[in-house]
Structure formats: structure tokens, C-alpha cells
Protein backbone atom coordinates (compact mmCIF):
# COMPACT_ATOMS: atom_id res chain seq x y z
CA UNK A 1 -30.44 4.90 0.13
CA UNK A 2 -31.40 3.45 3.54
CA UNK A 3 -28.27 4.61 5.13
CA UNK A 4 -28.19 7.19 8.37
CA UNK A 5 -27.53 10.96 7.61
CA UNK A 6 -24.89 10.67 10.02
CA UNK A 7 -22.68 7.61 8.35
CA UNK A 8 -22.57 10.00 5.42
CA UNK A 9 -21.01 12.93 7.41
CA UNK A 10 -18.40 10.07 7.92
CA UNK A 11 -17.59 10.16 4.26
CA UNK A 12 -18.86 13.60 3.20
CA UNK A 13 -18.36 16.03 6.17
CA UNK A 14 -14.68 17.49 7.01
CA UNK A 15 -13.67 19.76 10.18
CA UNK A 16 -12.00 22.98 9.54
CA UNK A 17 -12.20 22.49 5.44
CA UNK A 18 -10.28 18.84 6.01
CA UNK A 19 -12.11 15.44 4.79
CA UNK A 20 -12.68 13.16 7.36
CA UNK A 21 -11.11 10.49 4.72
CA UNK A 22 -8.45 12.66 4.51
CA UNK A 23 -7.68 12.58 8.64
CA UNK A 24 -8.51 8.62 8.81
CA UNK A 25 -6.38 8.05 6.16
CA UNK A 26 -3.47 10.29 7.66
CA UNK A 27 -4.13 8.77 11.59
CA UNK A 28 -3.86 5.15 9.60
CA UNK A 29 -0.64 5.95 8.20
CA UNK A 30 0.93 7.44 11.38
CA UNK A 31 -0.78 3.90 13.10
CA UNK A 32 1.48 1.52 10.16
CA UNK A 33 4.35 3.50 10.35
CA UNK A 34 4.48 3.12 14.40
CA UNK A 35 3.78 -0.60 14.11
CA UNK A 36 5.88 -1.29 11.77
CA UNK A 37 9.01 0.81 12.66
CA UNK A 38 8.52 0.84 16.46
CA UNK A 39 7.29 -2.13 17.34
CA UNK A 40 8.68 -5.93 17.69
CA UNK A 41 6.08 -7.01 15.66
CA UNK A 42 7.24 -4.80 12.56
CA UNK A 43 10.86 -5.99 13.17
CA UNK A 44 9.60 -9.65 12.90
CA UNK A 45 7.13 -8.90 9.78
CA UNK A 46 10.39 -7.10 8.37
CA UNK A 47 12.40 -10.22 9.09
CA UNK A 48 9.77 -12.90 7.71
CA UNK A 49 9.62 -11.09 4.68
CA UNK A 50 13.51 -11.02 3.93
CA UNK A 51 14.23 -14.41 5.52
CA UNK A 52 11.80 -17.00 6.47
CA UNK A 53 14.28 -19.79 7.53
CA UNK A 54 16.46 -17.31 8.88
CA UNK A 55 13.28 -15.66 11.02
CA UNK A 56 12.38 -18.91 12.34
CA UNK A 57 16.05 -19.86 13.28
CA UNK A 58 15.76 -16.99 15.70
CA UNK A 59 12.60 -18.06 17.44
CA UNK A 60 10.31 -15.84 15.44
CA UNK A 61 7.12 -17.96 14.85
CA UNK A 62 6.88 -16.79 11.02
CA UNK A 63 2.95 -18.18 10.33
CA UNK A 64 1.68 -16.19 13.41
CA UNK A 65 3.16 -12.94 11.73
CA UNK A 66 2.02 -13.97 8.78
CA UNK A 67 -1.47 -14.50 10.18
CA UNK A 68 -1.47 -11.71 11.79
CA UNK A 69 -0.48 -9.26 8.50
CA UNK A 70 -3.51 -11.10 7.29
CA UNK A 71 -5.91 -10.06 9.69
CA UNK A 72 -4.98 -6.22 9.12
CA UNK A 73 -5.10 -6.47 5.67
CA UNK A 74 -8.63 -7.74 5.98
CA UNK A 75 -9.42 -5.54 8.48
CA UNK A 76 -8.72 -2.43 6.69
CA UNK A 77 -10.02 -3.72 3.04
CA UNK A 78 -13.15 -3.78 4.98
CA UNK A 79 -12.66 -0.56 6.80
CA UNK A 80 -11.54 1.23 3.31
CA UNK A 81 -15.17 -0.62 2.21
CA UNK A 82 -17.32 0.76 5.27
CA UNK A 83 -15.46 4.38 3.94
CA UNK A 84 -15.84 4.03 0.16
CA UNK A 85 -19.82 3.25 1.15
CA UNK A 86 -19.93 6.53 3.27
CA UNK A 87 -18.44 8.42 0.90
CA UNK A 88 -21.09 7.10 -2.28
CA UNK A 89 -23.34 6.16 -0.27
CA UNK A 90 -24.25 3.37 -1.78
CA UNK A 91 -23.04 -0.40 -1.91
CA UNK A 92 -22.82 -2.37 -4.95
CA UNK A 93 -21.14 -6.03 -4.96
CA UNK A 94 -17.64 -5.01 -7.74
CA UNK A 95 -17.61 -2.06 -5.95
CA UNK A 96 -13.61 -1.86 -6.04
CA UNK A 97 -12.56 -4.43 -8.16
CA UNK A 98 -9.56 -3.71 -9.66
CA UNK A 99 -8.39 -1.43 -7.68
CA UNK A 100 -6.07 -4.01 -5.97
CA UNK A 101 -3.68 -3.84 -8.76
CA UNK A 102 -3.65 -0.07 -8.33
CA UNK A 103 -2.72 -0.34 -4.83
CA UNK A 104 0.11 -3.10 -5.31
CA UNK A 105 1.31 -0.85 -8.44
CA UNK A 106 1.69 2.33 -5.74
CA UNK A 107 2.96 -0.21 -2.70
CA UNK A 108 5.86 -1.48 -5.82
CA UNK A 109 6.18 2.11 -6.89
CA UNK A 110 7.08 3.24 -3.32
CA UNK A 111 9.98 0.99 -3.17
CA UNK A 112 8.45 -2.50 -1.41
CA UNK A 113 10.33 -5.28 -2.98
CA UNK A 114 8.14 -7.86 -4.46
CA UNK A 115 10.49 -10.62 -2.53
CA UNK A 116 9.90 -8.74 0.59
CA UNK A 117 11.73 -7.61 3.62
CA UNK A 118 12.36 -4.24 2.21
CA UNK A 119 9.58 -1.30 2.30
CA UNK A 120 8.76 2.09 4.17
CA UNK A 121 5.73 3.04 5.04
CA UNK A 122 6.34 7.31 3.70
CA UNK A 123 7.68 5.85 -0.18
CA UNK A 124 4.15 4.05 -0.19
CA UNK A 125 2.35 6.86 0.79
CA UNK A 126 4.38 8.70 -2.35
CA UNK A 127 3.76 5.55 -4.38
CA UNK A 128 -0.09 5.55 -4.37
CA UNK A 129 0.15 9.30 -4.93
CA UNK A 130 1.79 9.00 -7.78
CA UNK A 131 -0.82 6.36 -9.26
CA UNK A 132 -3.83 8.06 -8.18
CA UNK A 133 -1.62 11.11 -10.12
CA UNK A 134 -1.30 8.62 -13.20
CA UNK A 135 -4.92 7.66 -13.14
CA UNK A 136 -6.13 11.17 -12.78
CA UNK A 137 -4.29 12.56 -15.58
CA UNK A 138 -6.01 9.76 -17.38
CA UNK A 139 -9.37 10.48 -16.17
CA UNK A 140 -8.87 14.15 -17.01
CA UNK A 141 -7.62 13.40 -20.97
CA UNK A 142 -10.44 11.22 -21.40
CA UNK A 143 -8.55 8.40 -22.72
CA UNK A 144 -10.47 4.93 -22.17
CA UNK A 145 -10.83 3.35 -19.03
CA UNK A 146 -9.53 0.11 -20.72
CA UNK A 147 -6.10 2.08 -21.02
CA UNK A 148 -5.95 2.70 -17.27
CA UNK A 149 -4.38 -0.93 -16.68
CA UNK A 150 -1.96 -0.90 -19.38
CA UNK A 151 -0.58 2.19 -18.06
CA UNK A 152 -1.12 1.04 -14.57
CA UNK A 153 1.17 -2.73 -15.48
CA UNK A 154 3.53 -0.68 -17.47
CA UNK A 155 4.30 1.59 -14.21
CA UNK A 156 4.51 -1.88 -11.87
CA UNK A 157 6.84 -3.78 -14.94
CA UNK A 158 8.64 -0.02 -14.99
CA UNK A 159 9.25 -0.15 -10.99
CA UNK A 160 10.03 -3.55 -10.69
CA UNK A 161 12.95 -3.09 -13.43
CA UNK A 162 14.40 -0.23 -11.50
CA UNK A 163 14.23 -2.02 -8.49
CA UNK A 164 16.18 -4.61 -9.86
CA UNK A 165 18.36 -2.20 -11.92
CA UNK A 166 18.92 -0.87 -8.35
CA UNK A 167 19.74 -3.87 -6.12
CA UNK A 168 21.99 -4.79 -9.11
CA UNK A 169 24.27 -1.61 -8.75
CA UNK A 170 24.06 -1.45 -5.30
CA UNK A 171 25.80 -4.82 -5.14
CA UNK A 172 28.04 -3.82 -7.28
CA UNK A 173 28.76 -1.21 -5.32
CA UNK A 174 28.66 -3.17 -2.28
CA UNK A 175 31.30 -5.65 -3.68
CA UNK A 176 33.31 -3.21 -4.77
CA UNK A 177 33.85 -1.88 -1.08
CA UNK A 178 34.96 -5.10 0.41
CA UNK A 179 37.37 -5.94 -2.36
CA UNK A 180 39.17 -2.50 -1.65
């Protein structure tokens, strides 16, 4: 390949027996979790999400946010790109496709509500584990790769039910309270 020795150490090399990918990914997730929980931008990205009227009634402008989720979204599809090149080093055009529906399966998994609003930045981390788990175990009883989206769908129709099994109780619940 015509790419430096060093951007492989990028995707190869480790320090003290610990992937670089490994540390990137972990000093991403710190990043999310502080703008999202500790910042007035998550608050408004939380608030667009669950209410879009209601954001802009208090002077949040929604399509900036909006925008701006865009933006890092792009930006770090094409940072997990630059990474996923390192680590292979090679580049090939459907390099990735498909994986998006793995990655919204783990985001559903880890408890962000397809309506929005609602999501934690930790249950996604446990969500893509446990698909990356799922499509291991796959890999590992050589069933065929044709499989690996049916299972993958199942899990997402699977998550969203509970969700909805579990918004359903909680009202329930919630009702329940204010009547008594």
C-alpha cells in the first residue's frame, strides 16, 4: 500500500499492551458524554429531540442544533474511516457499508428512543458491545454472513418492543401515582 509506516502505528501500534483504537475510542466517549451531559449544547440537542416546538418556544434555535449534530456525525464517520484505513491499511470504496445498521441496532439497544430526547451516552457504549458480542458469536459459529442482518433487525425490532413495552408500564405506573 502507499501509506506511511507511521499512519499504521495509528491503527496497529498500542502503548503499554493498549490499542491506540482502543484509547481514541475511550477519549471519544469521555468527549460525548461531557458534551452532551455538561454542556448547554447537549441540554438543547436533548430538548430538540423530545420537543421541537416546545425547544423553539424557549428560544432554542432547533436547525442550528440540528446542524450542528450533523457536522459531528460526519466528522467522526470520517474519523472512524481515517481509523478503519489505519487499521487495514487499505481503502476500498464499500468499505463499511452496512455497518450503519449495526451501529443504530447498538445506539437502540442502549436505550436511545427512536423518537428522541431520551439516550445516555454509557447504555450505548453497552449497546454496541452487545452487537459486536452478537456478531462475533456469529462470526465464530460460522453461520452465513447473510444471517448477520436478520439477527442484527431482530435485536433492533426486539429493543424497540421493550422500549415501548417499557414507556407503556412506566406510564402506567406514572398514572397510577397521581391518581393516589
Amino acid at each position: 500500500s502507499d501509506f506511511p509506516d507511521n499512519y499504521r502505528i495509528l491503527g496497529q501500534g498500542s502503548v503499554f499492551g493498549i490499542p491506540y483504537l482502543f484509547i481514541i475510542t475511550i477519549i471519544l466517549y469521555i468527549i460525548g458524554y461531557i458534551l452532551l451531559k455538561r454542556t448547554a449544547y447537549g441540554q438543547h440537542v436533548y430538548a430538540v429531540g423530545s420537543n421541537r416546538a416546545a425547544a423553539i418556544l424557549s428560544g432554542i434555535n432547533a436547525d442550528a442544533v440540528k446542524i450542528k449534530a450533523f457536522i459531528i456525525s460526519g466528522l467522526l464517520a470520517s474519523l472512524a474511516g481515517v481509523l478503519l484505513a489505519s487499521r487495514v491499511m487499505a481503502v476500498q470504496a464499500d468499505t463499511g457499508i452496512g455497518i450503519e445498521f449495526e451501529v443504530i441496532a447498538g445506539v437502540i439497544i442502549g436505550g436511545t428512543s427512536l423518537k428522541g430526547g431520551e439516550g445516555n451516552v454509557f447504555y450505548t457504549i453497552l449497546g454496541v458491545l452487545i452487537i459486536g458480542m452478537i456478531r462475533n458469536g456469529l462470526n465464530m459459529t460460522q453461520i452465513d454472513i447473510s444471517w448477520n442482518q436478520f439477527v442484527t433487525g431482530g435485536v433492533i425490532v426486539g429493543a424497540v418492543l421493550l422500549d415501548s413495552l417499557r414507556k407503556v408500564i412506566q406510564k402506567r405506573i406514572q398514572e397510577k401515582y397521581y391518581e393516589g
